[in-house]
N, C-alpha and C. Protein backbone atom coordinates (compact mmCIF):
# COMPACT_ATOMS: atom_id res chain seq x y z
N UNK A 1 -17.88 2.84 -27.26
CA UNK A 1 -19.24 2.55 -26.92
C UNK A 1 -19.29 2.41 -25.40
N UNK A 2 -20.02 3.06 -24.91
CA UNK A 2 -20.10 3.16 -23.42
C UNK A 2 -21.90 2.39 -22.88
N UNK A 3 -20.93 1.31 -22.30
CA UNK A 3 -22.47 0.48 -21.35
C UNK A 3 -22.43 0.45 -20.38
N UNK A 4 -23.28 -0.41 -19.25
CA UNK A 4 -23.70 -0.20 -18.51
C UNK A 4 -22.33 -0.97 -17.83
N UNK A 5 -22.63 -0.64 -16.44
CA UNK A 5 -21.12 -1.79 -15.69
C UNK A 5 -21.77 -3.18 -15.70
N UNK A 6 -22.82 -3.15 -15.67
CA UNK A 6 -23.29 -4.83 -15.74
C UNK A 6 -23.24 -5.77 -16.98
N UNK A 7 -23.26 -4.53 -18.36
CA UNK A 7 -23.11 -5.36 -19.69
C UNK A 7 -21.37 -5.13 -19.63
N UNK A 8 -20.69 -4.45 -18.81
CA UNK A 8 -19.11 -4.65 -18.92
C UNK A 8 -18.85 -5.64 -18.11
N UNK A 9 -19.18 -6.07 -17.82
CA UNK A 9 -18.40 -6.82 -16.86
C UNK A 9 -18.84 -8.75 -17.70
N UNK A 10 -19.68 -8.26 -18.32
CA UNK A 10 -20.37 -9.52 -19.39
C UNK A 10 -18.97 -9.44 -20.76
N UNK A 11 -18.92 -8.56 -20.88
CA UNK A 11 -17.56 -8.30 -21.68
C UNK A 11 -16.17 -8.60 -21.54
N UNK A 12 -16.11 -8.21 -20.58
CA UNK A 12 -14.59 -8.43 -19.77
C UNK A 12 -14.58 -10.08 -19.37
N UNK A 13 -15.90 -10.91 -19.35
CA UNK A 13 -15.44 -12.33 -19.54
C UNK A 13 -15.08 -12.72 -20.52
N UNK A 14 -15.60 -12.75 -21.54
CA UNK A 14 -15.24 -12.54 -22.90
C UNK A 14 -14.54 -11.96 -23.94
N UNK A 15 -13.72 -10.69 -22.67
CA UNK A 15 -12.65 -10.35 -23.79
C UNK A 15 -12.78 -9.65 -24.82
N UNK A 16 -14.25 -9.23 -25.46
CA UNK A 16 -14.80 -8.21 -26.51
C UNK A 16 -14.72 -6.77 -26.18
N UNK A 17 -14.10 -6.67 -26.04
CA UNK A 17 -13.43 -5.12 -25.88
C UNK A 17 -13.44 -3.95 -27.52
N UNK A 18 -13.64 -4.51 -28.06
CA UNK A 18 -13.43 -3.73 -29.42
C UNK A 18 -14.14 -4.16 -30.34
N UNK A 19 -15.36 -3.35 -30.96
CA UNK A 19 -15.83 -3.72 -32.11
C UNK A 19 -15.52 -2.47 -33.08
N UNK A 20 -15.89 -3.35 -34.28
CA UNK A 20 -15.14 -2.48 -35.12
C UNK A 20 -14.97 -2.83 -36.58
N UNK A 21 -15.17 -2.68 -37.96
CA UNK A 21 -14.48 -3.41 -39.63
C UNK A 21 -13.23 -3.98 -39.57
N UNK A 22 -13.28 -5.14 -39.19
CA UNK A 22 -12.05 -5.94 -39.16
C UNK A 22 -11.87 -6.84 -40.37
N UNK A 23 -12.90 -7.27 -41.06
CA UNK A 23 -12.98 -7.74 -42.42
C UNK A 23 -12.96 -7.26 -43.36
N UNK A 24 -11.89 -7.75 -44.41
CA UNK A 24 -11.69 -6.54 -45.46
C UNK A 24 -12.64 -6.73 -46.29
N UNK A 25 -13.74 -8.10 -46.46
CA UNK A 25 -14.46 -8.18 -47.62
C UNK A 25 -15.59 -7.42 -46.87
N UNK A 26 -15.86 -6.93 -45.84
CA UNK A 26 -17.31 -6.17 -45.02
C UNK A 26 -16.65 -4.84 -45.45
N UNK A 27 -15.65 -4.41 -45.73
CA UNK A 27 -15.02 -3.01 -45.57
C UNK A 27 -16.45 -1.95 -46.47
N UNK A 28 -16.64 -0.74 -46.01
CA UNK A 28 -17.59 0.05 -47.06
C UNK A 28 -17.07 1.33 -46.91
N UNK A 29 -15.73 1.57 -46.89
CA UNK A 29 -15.08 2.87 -47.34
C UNK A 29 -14.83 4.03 -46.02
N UNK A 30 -15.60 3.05 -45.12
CA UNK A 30 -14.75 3.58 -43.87
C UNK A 30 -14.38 3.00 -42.86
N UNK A 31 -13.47 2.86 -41.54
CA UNK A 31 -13.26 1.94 -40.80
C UNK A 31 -13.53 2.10 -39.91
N UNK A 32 -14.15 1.30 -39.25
CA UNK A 32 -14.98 1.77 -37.41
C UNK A 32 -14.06 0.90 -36.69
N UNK A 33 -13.46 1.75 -35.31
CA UNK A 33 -12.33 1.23 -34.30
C UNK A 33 -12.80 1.59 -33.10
N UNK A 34 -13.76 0.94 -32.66
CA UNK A 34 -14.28 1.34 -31.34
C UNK A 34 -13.99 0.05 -30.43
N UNK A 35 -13.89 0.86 -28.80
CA UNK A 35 -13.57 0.31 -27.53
C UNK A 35 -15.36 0.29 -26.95
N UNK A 36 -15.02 -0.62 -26.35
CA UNK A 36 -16.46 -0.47 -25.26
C UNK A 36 -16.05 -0.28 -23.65
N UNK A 37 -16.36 0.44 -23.38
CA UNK A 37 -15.95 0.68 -21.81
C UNK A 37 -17.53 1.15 -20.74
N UNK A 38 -17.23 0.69 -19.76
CA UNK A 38 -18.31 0.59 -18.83
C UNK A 38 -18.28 2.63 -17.86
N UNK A 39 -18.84 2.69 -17.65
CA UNK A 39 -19.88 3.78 -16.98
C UNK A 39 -18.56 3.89 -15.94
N UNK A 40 -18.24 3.09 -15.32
CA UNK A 40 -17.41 3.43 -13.68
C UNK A 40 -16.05 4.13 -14.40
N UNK A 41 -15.77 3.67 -15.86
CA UNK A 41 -14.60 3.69 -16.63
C UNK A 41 -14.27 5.39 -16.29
N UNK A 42 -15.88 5.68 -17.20
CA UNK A 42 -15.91 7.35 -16.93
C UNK A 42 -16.19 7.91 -15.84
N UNK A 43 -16.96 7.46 -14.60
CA UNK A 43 -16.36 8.23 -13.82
C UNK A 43 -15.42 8.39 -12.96
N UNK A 44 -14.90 7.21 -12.99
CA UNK A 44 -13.14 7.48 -12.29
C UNK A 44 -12.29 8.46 -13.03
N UNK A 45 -12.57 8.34 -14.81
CA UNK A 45 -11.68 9.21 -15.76
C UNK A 45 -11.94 10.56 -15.22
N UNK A 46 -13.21 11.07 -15.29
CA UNK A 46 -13.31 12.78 -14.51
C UNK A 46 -12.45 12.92 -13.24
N UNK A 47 -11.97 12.16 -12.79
CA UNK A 47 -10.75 12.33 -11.25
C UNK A 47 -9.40 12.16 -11.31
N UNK A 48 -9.19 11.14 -12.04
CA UNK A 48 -8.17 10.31 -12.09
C UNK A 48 -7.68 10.25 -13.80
N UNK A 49 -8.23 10.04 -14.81
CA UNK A 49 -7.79 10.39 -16.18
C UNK A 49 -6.23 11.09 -16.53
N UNK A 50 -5.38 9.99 -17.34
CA UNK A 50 -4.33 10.53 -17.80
C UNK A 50 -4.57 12.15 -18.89
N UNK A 51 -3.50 12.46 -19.07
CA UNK A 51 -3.42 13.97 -19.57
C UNK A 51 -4.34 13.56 -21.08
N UNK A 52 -3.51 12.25 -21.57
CA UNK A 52 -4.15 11.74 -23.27
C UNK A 52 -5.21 11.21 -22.77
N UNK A 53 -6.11 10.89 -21.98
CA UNK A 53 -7.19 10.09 -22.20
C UNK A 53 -7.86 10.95 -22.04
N UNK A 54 -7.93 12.18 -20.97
CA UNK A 54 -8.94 13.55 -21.06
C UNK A 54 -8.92 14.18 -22.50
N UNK A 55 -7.67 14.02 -23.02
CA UNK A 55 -7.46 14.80 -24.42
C UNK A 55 -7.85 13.69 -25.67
N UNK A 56 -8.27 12.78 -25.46
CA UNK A 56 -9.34 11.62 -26.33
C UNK A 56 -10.42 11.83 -26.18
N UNK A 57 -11.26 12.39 -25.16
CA UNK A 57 -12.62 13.28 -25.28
C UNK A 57 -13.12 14.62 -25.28
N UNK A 58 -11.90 14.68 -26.24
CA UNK A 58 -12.34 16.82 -26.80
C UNK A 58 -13.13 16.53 -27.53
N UNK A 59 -13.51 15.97 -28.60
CA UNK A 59 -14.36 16.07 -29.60
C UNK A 59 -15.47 14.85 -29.65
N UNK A 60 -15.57 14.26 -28.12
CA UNK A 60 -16.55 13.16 -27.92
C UNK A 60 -17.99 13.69 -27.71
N UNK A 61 -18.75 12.78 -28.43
CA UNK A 61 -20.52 13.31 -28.38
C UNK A 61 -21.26 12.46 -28.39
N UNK A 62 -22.48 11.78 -27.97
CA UNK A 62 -23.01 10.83 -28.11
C UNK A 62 -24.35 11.03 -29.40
N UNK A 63 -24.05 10.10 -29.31
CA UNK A 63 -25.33 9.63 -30.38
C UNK A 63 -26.51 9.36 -30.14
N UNK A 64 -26.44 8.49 -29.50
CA UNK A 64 -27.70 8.13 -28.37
C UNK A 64 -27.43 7.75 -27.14
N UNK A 65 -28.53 8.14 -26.16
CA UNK A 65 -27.67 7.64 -24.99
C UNK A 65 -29.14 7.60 -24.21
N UNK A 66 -28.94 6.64 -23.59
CA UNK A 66 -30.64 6.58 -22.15
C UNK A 66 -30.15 7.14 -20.61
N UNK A 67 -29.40 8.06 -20.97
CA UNK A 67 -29.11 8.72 -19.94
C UNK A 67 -28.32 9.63 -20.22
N UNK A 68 -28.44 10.72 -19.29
CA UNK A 68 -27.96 11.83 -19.45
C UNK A 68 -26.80 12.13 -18.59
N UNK A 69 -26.20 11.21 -18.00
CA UNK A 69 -24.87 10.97 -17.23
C UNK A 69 -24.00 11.14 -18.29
N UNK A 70 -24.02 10.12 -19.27
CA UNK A 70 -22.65 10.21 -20.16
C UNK A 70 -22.23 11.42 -20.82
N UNK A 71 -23.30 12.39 -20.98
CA UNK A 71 -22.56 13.28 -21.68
C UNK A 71 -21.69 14.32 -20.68
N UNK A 72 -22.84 14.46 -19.89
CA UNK A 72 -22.07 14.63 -18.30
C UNK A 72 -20.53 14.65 -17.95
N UNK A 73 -20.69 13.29 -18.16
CA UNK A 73 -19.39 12.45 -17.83
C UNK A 73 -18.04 12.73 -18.86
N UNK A 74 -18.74 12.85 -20.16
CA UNK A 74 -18.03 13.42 -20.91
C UNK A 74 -17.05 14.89 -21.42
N UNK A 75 -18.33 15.48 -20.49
CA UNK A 75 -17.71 17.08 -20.61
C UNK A 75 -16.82 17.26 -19.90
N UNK A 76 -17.00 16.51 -18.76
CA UNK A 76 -15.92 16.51 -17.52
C UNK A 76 -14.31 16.00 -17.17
N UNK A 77 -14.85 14.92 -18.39
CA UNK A 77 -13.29 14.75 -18.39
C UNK A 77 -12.32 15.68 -19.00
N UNK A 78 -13.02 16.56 -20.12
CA UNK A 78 -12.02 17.11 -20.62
C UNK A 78 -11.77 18.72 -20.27
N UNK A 79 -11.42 18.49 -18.93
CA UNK A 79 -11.28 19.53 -18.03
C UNK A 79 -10.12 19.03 -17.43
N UNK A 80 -8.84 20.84 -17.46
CA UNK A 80 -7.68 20.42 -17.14
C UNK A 80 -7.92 20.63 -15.72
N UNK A 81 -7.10 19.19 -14.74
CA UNK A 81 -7.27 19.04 -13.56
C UNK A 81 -6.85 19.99 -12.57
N UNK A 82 -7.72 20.90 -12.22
CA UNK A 82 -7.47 22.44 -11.54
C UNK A 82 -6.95 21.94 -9.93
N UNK A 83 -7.44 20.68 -9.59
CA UNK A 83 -7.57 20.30 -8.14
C UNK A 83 -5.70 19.42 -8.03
N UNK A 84 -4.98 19.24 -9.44
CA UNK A 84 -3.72 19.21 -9.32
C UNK A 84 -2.49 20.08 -9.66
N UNK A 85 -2.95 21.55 -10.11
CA UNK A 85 -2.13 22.30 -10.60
C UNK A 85 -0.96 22.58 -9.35
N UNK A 86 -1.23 22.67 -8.53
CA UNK A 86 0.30 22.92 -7.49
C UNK A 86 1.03 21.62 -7.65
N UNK A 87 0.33 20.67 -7.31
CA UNK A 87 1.10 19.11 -7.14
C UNK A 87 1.96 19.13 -8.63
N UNK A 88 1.69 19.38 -9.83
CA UNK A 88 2.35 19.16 -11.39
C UNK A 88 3.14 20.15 -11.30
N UNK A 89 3.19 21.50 -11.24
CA UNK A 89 4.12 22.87 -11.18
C UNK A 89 5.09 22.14 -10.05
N UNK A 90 4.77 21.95 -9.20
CA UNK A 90 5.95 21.07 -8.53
C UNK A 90 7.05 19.99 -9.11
N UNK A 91 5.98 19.23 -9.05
CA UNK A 91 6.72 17.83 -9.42
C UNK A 91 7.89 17.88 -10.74
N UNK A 92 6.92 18.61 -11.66
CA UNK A 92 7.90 19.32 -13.00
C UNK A 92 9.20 20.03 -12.95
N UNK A 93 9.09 20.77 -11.65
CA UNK A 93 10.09 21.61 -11.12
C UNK A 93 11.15 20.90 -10.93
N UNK A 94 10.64 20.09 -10.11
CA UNK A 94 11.59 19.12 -9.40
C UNK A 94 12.02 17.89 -9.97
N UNK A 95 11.68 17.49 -11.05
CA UNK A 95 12.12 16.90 -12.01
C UNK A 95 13.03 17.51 -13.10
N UNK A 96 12.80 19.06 -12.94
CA UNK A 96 13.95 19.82 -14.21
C UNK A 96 14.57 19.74 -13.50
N UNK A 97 14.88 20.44 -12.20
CA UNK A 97 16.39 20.75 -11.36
C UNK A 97 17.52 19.20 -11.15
N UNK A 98 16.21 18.02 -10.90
CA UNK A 98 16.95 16.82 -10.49
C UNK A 98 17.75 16.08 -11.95
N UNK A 99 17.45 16.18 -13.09
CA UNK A 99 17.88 16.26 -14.51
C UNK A 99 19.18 17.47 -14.59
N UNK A 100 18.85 18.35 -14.47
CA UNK A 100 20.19 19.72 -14.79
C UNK A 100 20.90 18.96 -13.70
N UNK A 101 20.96 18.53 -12.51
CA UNK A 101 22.09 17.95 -11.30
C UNK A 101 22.76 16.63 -11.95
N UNK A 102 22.06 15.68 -12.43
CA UNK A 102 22.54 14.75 -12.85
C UNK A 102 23.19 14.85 -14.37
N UNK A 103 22.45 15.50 -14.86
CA UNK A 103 22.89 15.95 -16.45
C UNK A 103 24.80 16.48 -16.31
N UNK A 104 24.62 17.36 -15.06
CA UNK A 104 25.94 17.97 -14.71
C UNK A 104 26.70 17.00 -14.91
N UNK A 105 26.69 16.21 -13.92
CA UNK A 105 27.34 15.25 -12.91
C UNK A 105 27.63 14.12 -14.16
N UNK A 106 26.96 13.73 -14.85
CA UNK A 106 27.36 12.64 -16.11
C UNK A 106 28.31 14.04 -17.16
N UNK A 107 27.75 14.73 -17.58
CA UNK A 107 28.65 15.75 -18.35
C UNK A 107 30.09 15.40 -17.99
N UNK A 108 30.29 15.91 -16.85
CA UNK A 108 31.83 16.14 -16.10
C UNK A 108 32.43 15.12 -15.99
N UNK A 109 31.29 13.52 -15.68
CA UNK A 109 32.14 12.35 -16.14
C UNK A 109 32.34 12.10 -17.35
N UNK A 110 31.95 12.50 -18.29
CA UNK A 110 32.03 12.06 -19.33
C UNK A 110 31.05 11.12 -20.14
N UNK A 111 30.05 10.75 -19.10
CA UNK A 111 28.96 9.86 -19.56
C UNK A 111 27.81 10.29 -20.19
N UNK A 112 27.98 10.26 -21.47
CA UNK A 112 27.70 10.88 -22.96
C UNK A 112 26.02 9.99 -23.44
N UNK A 113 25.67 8.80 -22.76
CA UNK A 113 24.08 7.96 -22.90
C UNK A 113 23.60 8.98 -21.82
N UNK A 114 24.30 8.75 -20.69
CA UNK A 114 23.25 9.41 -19.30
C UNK A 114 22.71 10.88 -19.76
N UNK A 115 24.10 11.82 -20.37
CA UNK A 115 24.00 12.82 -19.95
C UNK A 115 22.93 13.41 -21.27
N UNK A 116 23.02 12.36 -22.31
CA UNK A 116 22.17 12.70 -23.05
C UNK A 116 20.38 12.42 -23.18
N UNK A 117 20.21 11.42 -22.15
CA UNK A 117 18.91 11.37 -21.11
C UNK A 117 18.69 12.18 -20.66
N UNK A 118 19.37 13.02 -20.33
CA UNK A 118 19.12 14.00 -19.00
C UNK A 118 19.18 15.17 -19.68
N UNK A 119 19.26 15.17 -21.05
CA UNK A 119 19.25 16.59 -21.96
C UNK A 119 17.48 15.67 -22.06
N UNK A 120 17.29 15.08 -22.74
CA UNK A 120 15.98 14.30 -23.27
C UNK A 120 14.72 14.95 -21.92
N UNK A 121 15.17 14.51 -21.12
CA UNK A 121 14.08 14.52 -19.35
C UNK A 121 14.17 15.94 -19.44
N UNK A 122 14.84 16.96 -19.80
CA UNK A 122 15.06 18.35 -18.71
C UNK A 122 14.17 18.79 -19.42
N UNK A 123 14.31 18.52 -21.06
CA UNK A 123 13.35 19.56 -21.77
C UNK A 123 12.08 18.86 -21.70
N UNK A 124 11.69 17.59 -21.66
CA UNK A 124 10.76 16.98 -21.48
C UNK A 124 9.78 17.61 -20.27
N UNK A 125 10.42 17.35 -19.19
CA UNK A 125 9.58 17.69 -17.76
C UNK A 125 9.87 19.44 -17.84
N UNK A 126 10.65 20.11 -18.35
CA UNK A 126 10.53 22.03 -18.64
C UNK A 126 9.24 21.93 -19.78
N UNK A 127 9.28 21.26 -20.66
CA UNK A 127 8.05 21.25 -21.80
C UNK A 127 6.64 21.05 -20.60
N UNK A 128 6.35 20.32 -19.91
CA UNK A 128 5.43 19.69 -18.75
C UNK A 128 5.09 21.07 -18.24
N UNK A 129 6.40 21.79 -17.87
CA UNK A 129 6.16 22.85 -16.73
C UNK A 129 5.64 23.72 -17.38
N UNK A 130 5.81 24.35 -18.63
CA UNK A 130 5.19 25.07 -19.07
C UNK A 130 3.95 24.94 -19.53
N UNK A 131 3.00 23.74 -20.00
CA UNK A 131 2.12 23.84 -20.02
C UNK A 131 1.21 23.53 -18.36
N UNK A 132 1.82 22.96 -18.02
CA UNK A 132 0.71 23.12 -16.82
C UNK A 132 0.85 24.98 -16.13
N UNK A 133 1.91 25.51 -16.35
CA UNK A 133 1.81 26.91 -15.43
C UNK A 133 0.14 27.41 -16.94
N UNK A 134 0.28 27.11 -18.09
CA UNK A 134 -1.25 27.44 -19.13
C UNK A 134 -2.12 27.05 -18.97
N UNK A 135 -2.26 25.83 -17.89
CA UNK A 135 -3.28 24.52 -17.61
C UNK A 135 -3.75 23.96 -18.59
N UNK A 136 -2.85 23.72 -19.42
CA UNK A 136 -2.91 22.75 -20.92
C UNK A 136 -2.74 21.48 -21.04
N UNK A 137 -3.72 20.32 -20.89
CA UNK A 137 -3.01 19.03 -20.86
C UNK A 137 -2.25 18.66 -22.31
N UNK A 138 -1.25 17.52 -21.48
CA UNK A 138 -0.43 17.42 -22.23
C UNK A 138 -0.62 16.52 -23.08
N UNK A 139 -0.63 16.15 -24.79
CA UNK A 139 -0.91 15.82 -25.26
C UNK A 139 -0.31 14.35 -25.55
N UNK A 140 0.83 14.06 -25.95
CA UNK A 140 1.89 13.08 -26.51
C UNK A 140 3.20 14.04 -26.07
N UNK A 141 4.17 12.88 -26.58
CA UNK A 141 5.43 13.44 -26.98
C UNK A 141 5.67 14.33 -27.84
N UNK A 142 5.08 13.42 -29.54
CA UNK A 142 5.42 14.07 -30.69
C UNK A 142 4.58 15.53 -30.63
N UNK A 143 3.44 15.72 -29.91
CA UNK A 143 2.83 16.96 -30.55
C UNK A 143 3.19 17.67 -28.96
N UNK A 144 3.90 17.72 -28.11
CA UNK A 144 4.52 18.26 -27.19
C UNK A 144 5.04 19.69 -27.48
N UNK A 145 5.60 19.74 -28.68
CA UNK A 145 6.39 21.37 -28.97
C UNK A 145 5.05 22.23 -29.68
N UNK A 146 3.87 21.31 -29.90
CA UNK A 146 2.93 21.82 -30.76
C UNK A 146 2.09 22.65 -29.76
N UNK A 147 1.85 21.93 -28.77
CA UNK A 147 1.00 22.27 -27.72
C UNK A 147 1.63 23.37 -26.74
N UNK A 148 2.68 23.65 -26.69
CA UNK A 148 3.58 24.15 -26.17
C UNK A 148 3.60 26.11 -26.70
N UNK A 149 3.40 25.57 -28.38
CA UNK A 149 3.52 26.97 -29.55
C UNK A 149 2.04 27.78 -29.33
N UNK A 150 1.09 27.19 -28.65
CA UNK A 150 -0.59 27.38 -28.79
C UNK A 150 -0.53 28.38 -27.00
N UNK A 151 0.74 27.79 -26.02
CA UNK A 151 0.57 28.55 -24.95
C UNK A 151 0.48 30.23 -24.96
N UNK A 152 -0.02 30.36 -24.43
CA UNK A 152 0.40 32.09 -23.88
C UNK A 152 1.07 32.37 -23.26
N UNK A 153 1.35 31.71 -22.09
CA UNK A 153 2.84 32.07 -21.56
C UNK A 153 3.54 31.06 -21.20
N UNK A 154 4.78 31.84 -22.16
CA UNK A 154 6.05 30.36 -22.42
C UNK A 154 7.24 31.44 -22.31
N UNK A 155 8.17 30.62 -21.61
CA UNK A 155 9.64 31.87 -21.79
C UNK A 155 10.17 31.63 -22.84
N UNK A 156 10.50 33.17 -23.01
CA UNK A 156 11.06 33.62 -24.52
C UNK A 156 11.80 32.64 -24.96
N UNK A 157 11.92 32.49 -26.20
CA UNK A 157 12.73 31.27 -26.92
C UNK A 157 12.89 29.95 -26.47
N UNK A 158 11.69 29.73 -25.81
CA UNK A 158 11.85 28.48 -25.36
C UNK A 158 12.07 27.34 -26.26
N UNK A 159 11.49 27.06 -27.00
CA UNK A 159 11.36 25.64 -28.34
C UNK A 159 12.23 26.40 -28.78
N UNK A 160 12.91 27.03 -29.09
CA UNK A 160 14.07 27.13 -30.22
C UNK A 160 15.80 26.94 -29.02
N UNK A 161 15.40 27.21 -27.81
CA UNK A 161 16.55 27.24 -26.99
C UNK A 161 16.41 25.35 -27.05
N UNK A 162 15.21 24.78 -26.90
CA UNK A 162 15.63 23.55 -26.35
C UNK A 162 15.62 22.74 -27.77
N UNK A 163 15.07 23.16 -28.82
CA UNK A 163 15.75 22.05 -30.25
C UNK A 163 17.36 22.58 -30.17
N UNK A 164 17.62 23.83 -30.38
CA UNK A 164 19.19 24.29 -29.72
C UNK A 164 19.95 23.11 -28.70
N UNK A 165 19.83 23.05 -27.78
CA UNK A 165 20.09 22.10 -26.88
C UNK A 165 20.14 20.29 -27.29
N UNK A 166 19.16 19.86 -27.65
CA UNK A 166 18.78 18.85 -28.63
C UNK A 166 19.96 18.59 -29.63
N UNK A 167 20.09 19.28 -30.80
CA UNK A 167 21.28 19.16 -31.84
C UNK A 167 22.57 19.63 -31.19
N UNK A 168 22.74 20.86 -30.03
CA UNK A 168 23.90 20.86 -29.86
C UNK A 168 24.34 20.38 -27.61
N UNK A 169 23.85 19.41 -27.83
CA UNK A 169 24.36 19.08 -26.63
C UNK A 169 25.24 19.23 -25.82
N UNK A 170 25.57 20.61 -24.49
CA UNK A 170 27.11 20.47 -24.37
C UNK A 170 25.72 21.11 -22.79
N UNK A 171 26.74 21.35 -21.98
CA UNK A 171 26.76 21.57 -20.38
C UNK A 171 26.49 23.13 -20.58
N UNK A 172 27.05 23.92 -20.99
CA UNK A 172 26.17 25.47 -21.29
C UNK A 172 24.85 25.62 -21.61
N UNK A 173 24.84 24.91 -22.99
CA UNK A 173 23.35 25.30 -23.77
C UNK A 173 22.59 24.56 -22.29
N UNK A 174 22.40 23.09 -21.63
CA UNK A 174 22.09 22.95 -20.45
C UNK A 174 21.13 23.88 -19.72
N UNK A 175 22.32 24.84 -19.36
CA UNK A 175 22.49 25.53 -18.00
C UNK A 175 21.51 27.01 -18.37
N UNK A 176 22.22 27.45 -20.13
CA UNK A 176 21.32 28.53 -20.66
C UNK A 176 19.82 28.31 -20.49
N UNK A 177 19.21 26.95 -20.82
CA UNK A 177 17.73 26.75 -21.25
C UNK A 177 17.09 27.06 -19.93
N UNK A 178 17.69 26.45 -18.54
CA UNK A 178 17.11 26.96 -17.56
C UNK A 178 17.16 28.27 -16.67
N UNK A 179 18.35 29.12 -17.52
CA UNK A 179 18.61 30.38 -16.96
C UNK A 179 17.40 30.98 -16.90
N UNK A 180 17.52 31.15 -18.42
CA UNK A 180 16.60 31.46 -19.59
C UNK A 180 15.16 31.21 -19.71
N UNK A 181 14.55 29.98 -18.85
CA UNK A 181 13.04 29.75 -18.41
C UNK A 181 12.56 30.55 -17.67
């Protein structure tokens, strides 16, 4: 439920952040789980909005509204952030290579927690890279390989090189997944 910043901020003394069927004897066969958030909420989200909170208003619509900002506000967030695509293709980059260096480097010691983090991060932040080169925000973790299968361009065998990698953990499969990207 989206109000005004002046009825949020009446909220936020109070702590009512969520209405919603919390009583099981009120229950009538469906359950309402709503947040209330103030107007500034959304428009900082159109700038600033995590990958999941833009991807929490794909299928948002209002009901009623005394203004024609919110829906506005709404369409906008769920727009992948075009004004950060170099900064993420980067950062992703540079988060796979700095993972494959350290991944090495624990391998060769022998440090079998690290190096298996650093199998976890490579495909993690390579999963990242590939959807942002689609400009696909990223959804979760768990639906990560899902969102990934929906791209158009993904290098060949990618999700099957990195569940590969995943079950068989060794310093090759590694080195293959990023040949191979």
């Amino acid at each position: 439920m989206v109000v005004t910043d002046q009825e949020f901020e009446r909220v936020c003394k109070t702590k009512s952040f969520f209405c919603g069927t919390w009583d099981p004897n009120e229950f009538f066969g469906i359950e309402i789980d709503g947040k209330i958030i103030g107007m500034q909420f959304l428009r900082n989200a159109v700038k600033h909005a995590s990958d999941s909170t833009r991807l929490s208003f794909k299928d948002a619509y209002t009901i009623f509204s005394k203004t024609n900002e919110v829906n506005e506000l709404i369409r906008k967030i769920y727009i992948y952030p075009e004004w950060e695509q170099e900064k993420r293709i980067k950062a992703f980059y540079a988060y796979v290579k700095h993972f494959r260096y350290i991944g090495e480097s624990a391998f060769r010691q022998g440090n079998d927690f690290l190096f298996m983090q650093c199998v976890l991060e490579l495909i993690f932040f390579a999963g990242r890279l590939v959807l942002a080169h689609n400009h696909e925000l990223f959804p979760c973790h768990k639906a990560l390989f899902k969102s990934i299968k929906e791209c158009k361009k993904v290098p060949d065998n990618f999700i099957e090189m990195s569940q590969n990698l995943l079950i068989n953990s060794n310093l090759e499969e590694m080195i293959n997944i990023l040949k191979k990207s």
